[in-house]
C-alpha atoms as a PDB file:
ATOM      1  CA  UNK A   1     -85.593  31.693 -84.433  1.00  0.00           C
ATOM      2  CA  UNK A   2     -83.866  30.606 -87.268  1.00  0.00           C
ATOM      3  CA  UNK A   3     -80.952  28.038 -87.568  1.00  0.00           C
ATOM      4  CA  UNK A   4     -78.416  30.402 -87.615  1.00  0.00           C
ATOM      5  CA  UNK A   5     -79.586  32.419 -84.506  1.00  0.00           C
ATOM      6  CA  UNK A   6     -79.924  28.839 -82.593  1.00  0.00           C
ATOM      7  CA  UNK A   7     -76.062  28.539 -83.457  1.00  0.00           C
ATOM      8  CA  UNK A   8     -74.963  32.153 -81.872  1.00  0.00           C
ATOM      9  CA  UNK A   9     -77.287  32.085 -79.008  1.00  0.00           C
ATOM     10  CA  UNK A  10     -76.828  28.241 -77.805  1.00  0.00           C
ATOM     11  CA  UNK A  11     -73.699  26.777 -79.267  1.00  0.00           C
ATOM     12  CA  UNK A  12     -71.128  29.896 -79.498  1.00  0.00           C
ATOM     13  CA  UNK A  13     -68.830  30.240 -76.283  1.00  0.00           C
ATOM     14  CA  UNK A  14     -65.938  31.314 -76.225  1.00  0.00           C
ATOM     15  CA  UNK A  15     -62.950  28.927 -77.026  1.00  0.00           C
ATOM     16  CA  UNK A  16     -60.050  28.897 -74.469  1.00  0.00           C
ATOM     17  CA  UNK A  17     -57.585  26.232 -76.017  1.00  0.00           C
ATOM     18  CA  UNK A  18     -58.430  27.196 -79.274  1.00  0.00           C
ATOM     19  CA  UNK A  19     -57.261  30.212 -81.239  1.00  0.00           C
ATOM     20  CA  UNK A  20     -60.191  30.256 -83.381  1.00  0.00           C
ATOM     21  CA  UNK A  21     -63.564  28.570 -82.715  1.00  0.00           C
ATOM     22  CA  UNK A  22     -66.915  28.629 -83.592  1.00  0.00           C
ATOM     23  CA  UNK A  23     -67.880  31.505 -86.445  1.00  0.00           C
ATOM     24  CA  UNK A  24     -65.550  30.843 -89.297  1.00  0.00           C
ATOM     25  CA  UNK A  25     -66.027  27.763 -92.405  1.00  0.00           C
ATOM     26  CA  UNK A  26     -63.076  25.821 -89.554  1.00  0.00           C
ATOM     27  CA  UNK A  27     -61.660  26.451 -86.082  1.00  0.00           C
ATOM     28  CA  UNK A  28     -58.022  27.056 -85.999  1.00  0.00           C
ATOM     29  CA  UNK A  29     -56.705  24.697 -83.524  1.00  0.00           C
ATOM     30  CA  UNK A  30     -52.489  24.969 -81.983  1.00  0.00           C
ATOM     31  CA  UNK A  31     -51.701  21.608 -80.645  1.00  0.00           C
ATOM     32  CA  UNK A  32     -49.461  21.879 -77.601  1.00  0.00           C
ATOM     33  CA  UNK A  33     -45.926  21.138 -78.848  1.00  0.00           C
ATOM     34  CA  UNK A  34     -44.412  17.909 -77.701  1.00  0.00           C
ATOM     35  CA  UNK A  35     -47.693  15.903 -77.929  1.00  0.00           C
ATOM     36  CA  UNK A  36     -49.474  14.050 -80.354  1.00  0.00           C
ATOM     37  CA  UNK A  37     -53.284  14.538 -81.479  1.00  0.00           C
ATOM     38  CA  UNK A  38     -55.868  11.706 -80.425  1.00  0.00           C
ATOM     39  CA  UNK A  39     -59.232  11.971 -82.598  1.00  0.00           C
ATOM     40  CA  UNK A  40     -62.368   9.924 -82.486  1.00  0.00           C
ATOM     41  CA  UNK A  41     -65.941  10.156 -83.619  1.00  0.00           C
ATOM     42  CA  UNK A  42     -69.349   8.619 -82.202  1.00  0.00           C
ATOM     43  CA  UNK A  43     -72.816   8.849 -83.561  1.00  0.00           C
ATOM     44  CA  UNK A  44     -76.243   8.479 -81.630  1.00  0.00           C
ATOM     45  CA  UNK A  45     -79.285   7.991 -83.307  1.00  0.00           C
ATOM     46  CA  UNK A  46     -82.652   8.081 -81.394  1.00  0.00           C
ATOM     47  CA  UNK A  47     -84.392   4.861 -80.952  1.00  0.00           C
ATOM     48  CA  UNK A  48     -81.098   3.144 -81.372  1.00  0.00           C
ATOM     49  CA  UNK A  49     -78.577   4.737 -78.784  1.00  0.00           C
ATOM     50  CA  UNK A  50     -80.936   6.395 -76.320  1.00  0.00           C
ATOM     51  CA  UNK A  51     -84.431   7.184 -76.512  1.00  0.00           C
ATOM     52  CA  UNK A  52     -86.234   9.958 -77.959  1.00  0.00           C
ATOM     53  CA  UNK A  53     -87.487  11.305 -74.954  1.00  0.00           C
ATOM     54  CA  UNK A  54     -84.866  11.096 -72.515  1.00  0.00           C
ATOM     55  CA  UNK A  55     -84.160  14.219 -70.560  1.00  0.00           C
ATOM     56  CA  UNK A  56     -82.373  17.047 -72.911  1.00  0.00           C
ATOM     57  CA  UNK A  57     -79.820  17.450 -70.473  1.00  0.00           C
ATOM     58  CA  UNK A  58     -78.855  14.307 -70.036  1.00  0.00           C
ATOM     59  CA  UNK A  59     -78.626  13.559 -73.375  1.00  0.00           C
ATOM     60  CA  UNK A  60     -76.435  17.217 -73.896  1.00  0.00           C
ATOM     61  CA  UNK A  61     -73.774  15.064 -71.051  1.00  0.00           C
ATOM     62  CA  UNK A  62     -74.073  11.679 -73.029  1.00  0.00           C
ATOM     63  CA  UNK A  63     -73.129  13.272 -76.235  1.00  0.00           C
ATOM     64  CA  UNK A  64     -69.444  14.559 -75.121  1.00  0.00           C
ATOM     65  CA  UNK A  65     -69.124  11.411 -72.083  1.00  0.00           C
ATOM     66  CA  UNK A  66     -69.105   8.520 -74.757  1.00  0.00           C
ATOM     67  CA  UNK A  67     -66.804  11.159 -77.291  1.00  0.00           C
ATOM     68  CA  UNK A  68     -64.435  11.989 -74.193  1.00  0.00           C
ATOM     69  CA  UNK A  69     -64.106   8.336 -73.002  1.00  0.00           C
ATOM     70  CA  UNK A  70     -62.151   7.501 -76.223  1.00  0.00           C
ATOM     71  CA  UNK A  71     -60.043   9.842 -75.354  1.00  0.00           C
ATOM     72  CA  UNK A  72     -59.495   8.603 -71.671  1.00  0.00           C
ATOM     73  CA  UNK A  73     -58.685   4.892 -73.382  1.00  0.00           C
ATOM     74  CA  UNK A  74     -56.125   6.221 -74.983  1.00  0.00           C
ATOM     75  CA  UNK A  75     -54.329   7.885 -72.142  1.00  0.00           C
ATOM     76  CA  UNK A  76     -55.031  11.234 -73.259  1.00  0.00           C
ATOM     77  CA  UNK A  77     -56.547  14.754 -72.864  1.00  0.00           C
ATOM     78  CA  UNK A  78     -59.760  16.040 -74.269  1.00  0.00           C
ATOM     79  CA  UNK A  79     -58.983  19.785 -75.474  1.00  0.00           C
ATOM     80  CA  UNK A  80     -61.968  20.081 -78.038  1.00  0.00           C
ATOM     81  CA  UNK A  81     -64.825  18.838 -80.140  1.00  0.00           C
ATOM     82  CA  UNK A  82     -67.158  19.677 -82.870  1.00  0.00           C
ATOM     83  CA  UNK A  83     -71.094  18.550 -82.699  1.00  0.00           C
ATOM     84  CA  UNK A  84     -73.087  17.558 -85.860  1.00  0.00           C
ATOM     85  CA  UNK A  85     -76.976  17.709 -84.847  1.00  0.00           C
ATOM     86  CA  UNK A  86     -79.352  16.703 -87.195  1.00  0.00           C
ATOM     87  CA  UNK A  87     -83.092  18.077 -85.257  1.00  0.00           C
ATOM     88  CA  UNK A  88     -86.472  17.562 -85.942  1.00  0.00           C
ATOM     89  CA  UNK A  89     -87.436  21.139 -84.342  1.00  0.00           C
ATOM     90  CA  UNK A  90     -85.897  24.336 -83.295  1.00  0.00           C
ATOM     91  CA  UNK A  91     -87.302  23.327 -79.920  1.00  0.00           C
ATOM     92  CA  UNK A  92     -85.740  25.821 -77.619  1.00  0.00           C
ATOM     93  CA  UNK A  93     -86.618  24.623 -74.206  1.00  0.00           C
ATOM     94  CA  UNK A  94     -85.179  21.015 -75.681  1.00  0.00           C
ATOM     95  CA  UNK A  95     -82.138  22.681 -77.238  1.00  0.00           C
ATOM     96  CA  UNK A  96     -81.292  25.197 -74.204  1.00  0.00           C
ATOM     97  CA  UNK A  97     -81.314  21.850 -71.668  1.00  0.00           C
ATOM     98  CA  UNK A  98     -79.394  19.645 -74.133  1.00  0.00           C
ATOM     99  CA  UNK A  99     -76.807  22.378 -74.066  1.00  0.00           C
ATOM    100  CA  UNK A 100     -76.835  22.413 -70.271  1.00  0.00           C
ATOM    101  CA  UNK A 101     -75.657  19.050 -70.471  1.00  0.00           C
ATOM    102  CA  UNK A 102     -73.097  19.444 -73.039  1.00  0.00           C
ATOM    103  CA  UNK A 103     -71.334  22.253 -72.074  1.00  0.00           C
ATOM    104  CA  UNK A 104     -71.407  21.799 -68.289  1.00  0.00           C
ATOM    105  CA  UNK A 105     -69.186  18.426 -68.802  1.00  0.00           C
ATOM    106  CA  UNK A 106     -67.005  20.842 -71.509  1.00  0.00           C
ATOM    107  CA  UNK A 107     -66.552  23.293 -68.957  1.00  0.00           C
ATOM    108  CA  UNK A 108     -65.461  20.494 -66.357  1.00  0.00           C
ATOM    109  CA  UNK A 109     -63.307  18.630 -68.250  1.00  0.00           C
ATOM    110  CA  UNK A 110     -61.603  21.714 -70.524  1.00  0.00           C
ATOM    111  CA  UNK A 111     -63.119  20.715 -73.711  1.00  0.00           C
ATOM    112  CA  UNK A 112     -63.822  23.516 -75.982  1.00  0.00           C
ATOM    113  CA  UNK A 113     -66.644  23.260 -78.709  1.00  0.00           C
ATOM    114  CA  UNK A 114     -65.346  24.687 -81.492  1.00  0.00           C
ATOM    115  CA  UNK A 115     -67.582  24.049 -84.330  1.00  0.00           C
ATOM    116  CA  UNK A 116     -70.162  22.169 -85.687  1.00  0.00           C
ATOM    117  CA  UNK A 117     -73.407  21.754 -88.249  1.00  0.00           C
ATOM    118  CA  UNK A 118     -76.633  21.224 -87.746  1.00  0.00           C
ATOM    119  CA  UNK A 119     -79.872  20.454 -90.046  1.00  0.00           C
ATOM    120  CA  UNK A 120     -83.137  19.503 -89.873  1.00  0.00           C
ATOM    121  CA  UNK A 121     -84.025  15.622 -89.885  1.00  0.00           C
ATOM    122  CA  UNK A 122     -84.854  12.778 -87.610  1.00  0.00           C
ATOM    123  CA  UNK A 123     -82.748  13.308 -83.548  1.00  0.00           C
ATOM    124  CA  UNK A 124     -78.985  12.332 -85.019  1.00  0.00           C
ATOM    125  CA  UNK A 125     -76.047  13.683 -83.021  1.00  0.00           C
ATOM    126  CA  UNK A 126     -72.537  13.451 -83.564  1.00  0.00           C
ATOM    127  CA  UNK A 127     -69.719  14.554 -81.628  1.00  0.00           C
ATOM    128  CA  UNK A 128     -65.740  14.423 -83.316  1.00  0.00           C
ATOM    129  CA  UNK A 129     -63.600  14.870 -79.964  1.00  0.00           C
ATOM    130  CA  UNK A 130     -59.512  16.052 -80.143  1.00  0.00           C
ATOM    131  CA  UNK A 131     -57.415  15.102 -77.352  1.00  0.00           C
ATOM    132  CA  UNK A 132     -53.276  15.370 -76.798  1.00  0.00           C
ATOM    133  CA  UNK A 133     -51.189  12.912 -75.347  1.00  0.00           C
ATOM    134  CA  UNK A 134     -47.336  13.096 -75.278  1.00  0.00           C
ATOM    135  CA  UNK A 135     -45.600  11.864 -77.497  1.00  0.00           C
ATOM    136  CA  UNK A 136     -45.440   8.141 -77.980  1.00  0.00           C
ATOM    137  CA  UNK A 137     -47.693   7.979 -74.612  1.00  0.00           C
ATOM    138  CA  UNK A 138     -50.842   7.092 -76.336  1.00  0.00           C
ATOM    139  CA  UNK A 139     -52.070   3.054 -74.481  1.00  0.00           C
ATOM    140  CA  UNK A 140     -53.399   1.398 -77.589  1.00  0.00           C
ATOM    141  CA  UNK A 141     -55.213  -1.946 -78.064  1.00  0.00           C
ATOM    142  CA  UNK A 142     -52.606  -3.737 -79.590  1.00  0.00           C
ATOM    143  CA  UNK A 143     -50.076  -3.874 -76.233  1.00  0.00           C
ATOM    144  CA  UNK A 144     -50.935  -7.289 -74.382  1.00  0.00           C
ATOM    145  CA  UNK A 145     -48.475  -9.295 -73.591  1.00  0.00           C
ATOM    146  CA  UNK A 146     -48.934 -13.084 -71.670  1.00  0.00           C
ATOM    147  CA  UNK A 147     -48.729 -13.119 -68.703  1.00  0.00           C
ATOM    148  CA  UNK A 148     -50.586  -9.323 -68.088  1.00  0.00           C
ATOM    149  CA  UNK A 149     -53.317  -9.212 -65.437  1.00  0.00           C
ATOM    150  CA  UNK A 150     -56.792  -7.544 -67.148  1.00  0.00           C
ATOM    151  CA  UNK A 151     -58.402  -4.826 -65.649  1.00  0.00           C
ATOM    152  CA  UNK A 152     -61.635  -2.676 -65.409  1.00  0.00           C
ATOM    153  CA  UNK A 153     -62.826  -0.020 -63.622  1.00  0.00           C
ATOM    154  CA  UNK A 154     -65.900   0.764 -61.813  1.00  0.00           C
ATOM    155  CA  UNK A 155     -68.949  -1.273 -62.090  1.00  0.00           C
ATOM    156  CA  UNK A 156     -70.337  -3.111 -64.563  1.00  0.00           C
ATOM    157  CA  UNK A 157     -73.845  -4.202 -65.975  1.00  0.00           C
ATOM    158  CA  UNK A 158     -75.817  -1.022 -64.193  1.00  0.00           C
ATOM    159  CA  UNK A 159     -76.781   0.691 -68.109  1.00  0.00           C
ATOM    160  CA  UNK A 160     -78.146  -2.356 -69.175  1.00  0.00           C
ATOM    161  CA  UNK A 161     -80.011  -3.162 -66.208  1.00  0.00           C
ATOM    162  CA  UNK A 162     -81.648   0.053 -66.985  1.00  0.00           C
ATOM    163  CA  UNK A 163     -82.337  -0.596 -70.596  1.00  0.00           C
ATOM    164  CA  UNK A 164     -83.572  -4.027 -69.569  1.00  0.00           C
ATOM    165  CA  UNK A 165     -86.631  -2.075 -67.038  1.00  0.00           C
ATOM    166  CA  UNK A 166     -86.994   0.545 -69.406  1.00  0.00           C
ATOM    167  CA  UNK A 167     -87.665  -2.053 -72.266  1.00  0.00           C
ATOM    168  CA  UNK A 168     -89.778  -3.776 -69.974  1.00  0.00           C
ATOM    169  CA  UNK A 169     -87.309  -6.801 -69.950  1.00  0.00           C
ATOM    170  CA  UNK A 170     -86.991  -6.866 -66.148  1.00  0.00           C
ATOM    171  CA  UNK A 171     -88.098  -5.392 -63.095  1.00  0.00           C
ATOM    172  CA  UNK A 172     -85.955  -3.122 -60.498  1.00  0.00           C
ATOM    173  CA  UNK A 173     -86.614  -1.322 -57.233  1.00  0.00           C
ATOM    174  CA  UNK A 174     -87.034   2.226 -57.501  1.00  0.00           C
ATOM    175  CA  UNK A 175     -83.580   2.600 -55.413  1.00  0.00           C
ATOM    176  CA  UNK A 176     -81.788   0.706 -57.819  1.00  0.00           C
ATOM    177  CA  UNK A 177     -83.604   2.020 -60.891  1.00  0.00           C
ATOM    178  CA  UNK A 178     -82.253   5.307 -59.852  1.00  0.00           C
ATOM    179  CA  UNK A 179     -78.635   4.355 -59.751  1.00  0.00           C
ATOM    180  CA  UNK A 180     -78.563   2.465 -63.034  1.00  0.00           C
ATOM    181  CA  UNK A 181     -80.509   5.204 -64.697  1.00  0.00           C
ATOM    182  CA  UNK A 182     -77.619   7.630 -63.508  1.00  0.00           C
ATOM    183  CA  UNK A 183     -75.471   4.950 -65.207  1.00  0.00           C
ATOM    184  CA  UNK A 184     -77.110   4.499 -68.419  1.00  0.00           C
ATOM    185  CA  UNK A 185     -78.125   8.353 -69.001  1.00  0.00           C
ATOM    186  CA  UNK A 186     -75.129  10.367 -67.081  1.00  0.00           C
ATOM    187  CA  UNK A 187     -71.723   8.310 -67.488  1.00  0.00           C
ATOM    188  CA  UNK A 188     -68.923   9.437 -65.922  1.00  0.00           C
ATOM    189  CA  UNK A 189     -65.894   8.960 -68.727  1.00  0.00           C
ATOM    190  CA  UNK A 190     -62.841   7.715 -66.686  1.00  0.00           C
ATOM    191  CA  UNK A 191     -60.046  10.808 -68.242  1.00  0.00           C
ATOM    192  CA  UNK A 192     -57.945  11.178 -65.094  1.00  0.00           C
ATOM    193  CA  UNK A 193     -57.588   7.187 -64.209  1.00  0.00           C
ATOM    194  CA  UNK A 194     -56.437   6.892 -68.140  1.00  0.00           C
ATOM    195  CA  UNK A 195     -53.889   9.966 -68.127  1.00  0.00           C
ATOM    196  CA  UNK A 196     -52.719   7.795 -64.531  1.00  0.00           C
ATOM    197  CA  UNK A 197     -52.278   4.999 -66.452  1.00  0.00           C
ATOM    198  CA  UNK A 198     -49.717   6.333 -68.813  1.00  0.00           C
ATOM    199  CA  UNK A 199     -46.280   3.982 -69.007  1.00  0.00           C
ATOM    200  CA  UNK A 200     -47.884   1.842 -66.660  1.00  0.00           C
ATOM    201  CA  UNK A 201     -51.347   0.688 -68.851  1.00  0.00           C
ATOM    202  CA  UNK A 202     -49.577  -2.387 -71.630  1.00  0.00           C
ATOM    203  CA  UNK A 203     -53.125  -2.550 -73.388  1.00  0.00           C
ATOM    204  CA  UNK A 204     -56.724  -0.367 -73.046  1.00  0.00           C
ATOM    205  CA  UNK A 205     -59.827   0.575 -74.296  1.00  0.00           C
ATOM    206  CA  UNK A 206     -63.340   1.202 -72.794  1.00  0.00           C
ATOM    207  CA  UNK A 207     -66.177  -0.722 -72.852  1.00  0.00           C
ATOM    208  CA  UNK A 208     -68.801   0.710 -74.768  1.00  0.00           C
ATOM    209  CA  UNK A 209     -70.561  -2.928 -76.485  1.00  0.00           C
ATOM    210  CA  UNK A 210     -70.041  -4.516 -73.366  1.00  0.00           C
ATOM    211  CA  UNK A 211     -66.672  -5.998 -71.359  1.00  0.00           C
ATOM    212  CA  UNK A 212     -66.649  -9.653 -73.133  1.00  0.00           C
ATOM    213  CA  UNK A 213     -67.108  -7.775 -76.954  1.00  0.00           C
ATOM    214  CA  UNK A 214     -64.592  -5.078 -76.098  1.00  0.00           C
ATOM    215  CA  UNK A 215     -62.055  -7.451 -74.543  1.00  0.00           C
ATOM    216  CA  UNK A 216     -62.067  -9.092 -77.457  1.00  0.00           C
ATOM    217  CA  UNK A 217     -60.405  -6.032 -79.766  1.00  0.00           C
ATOM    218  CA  UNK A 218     -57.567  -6.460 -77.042  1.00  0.00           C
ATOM    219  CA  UNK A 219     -57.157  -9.799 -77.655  1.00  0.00           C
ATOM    220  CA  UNK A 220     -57.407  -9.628 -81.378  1.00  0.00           C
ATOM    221  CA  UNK A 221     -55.197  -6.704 -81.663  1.00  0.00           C
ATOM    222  CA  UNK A 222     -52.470  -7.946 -79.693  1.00  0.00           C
ATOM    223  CA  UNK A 223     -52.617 -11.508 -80.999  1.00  0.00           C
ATOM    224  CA  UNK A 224     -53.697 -12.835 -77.406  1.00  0.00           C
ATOM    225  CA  UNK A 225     -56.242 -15.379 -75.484  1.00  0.00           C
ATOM    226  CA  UNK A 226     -57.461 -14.471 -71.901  1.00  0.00           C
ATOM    227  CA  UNK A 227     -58.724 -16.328 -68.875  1.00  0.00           C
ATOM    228  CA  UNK A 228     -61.283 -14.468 -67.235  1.00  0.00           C
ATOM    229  CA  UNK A 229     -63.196 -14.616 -63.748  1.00  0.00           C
ATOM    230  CA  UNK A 230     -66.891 -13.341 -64.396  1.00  0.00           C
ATOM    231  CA  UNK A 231     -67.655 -13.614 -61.202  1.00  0.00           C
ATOM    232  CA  UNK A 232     -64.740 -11.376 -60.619  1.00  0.00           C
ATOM    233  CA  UNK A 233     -66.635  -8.372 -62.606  1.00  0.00           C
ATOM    234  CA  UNK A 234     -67.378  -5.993 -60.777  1.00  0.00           C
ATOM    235  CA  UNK A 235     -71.086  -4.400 -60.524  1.00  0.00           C
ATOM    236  CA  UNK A 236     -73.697  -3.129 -57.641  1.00  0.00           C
ATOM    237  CA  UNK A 237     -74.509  -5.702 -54.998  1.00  0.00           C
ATOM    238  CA  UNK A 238     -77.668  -5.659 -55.644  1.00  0.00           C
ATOM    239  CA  UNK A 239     -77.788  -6.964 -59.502  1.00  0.00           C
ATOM    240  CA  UNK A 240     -78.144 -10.557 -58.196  1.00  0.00           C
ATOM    241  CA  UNK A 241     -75.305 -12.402 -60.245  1.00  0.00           C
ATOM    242  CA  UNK A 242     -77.202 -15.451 -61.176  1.00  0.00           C
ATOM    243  CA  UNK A 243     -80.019 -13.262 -63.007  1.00  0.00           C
ATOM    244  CA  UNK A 244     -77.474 -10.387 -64.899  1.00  0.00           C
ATOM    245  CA  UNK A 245     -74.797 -11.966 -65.397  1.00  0.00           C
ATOM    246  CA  UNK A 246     -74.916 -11.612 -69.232  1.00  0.00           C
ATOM    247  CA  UNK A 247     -75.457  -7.877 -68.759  1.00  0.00           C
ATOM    248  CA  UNK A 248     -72.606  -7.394 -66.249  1.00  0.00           C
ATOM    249  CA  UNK A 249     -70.301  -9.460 -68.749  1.00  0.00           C
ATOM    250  CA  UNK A 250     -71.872  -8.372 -72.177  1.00  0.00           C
ATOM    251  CA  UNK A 251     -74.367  -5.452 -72.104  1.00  0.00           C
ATOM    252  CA  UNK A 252     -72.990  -2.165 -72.509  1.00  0.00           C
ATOM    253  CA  UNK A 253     -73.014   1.670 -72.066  1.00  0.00           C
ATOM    254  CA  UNK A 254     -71.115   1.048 -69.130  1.00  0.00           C
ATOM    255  CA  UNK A 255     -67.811   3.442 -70.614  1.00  0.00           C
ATOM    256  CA  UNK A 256     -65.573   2.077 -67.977  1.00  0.00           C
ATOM    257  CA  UNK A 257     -61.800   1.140 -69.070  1.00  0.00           C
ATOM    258  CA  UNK A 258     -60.299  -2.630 -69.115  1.00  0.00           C
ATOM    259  CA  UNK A 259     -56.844  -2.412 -69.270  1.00  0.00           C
ATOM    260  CA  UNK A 260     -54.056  -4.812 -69.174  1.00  0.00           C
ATOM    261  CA  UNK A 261     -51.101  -4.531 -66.920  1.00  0.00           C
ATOM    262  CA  UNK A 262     -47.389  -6.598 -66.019  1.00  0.00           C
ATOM    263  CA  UNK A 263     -48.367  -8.291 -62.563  1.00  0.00           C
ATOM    264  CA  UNK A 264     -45.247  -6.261 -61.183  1.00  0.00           C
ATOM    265  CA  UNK A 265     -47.307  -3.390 -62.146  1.00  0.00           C
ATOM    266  CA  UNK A 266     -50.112  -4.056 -60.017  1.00  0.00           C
ATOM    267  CA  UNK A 267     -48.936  -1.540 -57.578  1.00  0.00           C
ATOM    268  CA  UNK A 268     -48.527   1.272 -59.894  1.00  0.00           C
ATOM    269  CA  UNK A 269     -52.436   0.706 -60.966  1.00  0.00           C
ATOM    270  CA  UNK A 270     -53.816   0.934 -57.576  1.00  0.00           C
ATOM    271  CA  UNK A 271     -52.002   4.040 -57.035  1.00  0.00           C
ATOM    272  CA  UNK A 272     -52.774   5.387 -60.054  1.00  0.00           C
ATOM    273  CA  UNK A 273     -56.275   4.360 -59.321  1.00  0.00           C
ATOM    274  CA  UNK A 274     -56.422   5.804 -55.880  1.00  0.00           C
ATOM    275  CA  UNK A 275     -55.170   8.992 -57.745  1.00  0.00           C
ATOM    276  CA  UNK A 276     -57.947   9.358 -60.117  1.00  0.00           C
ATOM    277  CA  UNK A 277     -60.571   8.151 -57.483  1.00  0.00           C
ATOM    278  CA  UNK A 278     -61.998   5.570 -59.154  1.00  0.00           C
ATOM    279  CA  UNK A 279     -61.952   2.060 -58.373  1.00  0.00           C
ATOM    280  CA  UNK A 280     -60.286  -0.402 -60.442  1.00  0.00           C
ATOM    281  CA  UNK A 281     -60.679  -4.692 -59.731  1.00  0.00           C
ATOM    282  CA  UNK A 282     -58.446  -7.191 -61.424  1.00  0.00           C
ATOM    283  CA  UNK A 283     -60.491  -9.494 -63.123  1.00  0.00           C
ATOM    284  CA  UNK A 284     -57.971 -11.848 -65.536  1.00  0.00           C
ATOM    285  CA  UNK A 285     -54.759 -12.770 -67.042  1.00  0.00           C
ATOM    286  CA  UNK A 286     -53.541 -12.528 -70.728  1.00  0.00           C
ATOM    287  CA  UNK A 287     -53.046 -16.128 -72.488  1.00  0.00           C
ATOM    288  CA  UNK A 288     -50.689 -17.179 -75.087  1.00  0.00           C
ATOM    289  CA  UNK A 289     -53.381 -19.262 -76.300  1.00  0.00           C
ATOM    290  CA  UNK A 290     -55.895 -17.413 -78.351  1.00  0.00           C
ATOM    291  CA  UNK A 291     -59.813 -17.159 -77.674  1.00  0.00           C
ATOM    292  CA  UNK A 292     -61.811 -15.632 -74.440  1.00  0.00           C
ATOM    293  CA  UNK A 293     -62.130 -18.652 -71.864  1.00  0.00           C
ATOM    294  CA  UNK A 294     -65.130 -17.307 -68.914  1.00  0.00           C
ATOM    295  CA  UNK A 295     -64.308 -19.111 -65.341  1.00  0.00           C
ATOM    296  CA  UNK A 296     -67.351 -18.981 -62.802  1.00  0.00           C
ATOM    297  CA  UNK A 297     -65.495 -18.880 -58.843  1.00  0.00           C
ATOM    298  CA  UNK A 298     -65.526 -22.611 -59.613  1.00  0.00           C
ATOM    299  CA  UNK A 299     -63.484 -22.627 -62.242  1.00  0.00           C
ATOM    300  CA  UNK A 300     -66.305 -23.745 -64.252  1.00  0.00           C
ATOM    301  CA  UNK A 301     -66.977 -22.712 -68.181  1.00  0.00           C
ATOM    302  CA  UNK A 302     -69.413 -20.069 -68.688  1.00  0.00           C
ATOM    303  CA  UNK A 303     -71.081 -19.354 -71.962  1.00  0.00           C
ATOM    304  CA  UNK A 304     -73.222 -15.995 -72.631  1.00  0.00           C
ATOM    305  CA  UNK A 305     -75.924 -15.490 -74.736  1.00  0.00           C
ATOM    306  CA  UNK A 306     -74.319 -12.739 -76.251  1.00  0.00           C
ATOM    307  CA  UNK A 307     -70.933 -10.990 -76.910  1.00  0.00           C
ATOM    308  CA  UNK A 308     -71.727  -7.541 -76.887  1.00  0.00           C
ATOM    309  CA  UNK A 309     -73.805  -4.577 -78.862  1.00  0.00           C
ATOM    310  CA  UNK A 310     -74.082  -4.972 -82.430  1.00  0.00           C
ATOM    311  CA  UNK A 311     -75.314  -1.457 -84.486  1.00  0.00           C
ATOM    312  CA  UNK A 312     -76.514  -4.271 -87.133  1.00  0.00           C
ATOM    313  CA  UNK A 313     -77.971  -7.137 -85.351  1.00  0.00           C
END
């Protein structure tokens, strides 16, 4: 098998919201008239993003999940996405399970895969996801106002408590293990709790370097402070606070979204919440004051021992 038969038999399907995909030197792609075009790019390298031998499969979901979770911070819809696969091997049982992964999550979220390259070199993949969202709809960073309560949903802390066993950091039980693997290897992007959030949503983004990092581009964007309760984040019962709180408040991978909201909006988020069927906790307020001030339940200062993911630390 050569590169080019790799392409036709594991990467060509047929493109549904696309008038021309995969086959020609660029798909031909109709936005939907009224909207406005969203587009983002992540890149995962092996040994710095995930590790080399994590399961295919899961690696095929985590490729689109962290592309299509831009897109659900911005309010919008994920309609397609080309891949950019750099391989050490035509390995076909690895390639056939990687696209498993990839184009199951496509096919349930509507996301064509329209085009691509690929080459021979160390495991480097790299996904450039489209999305619509109508016009002047798109929730950006930059829309924090005093006075807004901060948001995030799910649960915190659970991928890095898995990269923390898996590094041989710390210890978890198998049952837990299990859960934060799911976490750290299959992540659920949040699409239909950000298309909810539409005209209701002042600021969002989701947290990919960890909830006190990402925060931050909020705050920085919109010329903001925040007060925040850490013990307020939310994360699995059985991460003992005490011992992760630094990777509940600062670790990563969890692609959930924090979002600020007007308090007489606080309503209008649980429904929207409720609608999307994911749960959402408040866990701040926007400041006037500039800077990221951590409260413990006692109202007591809390400093971490890190802010978030750096690619270059």
């Amino acid at each position: 098998m050569n590169e080019f038969a790799m392409i036709r038999r594991y990467f060509t399907r047929p493109a549904r919201r696309a008038r021309l995909g995969v086959g020609d030197d660029a798909a031909v792609l109709v936005p939907t008239p009224g909207t406005e075009l969203l587009v983002s790019t992540d890149l995962l390298v092996a040994g710095r993003h995930f590790f080399a031998d994590v399961d295919p499969a899961a690696l095929g979901h985590k490729t689109l999940a962290v592309n299509l979770s831009d897109i659900a911070a911005m309010g919008g819809e994920p309609v397609w996405a080309v891949l950019g696969a750099a391989l050490p091997t035509l390995d076909e049982a690895w390639i056939a399970a990687f696209c498993d992964g990839l184009f199951a999550l496509a096919e349930r979220t509507g996301v064509d895969i329209v085009g691509g390259d690929t080459t021979c070199g160390p495991l480097t993949l790299s996904v450039t996801i489209g999305g619509e969202v109508p016009a002047g709809q798109a929730i950006r960073r930059d829309g924090a106002r005093p006075g807004d309560e901060i948001w995030v949903s799910g649960q915190l802390g659970l991928a890095a408590a898995a990269l923390a066993h898996l590094s041989g950091e710390a210890r978890l039980s198998a049952p837990l293990l299990a859960e934060c693997r799911k976490r750290l290897e299959w992540p659920e992007p949040r699409i239909g709790l950000g298309m909810a959030l539409r005209g209701i949503a002042s600021a969002m983004l989701d947290i990919s370097d960890g909830f006190a990092g990402d925060l931050g581009h909020i705050l920085e964007r919109s010329a903001v402070g925040a007060t925040v309760d850490i013990d307020a984040l939310p994360t699995d019962n059985r991460l003992e606070r005490a011992i992760w709180r630094d990777a509940i408040a600062a670790g990563g991978d969890d692609y959930e979204l924090c979002f600020t909201a007007p308090p007489a909006q606080a309503a209008a988020v649980r429904a929207a919440a409720a609608r999307a069927g994911v749960d959402v906790t408040r866990v701040g307020v926007i400041d006037a004051a500039p800077g990221l001030r951590l409260l413990d339940a006692q109202q007591r200062p809390v400093h971490l021992k890190r802010n978030g993911f750096d690619h270059f630390a």
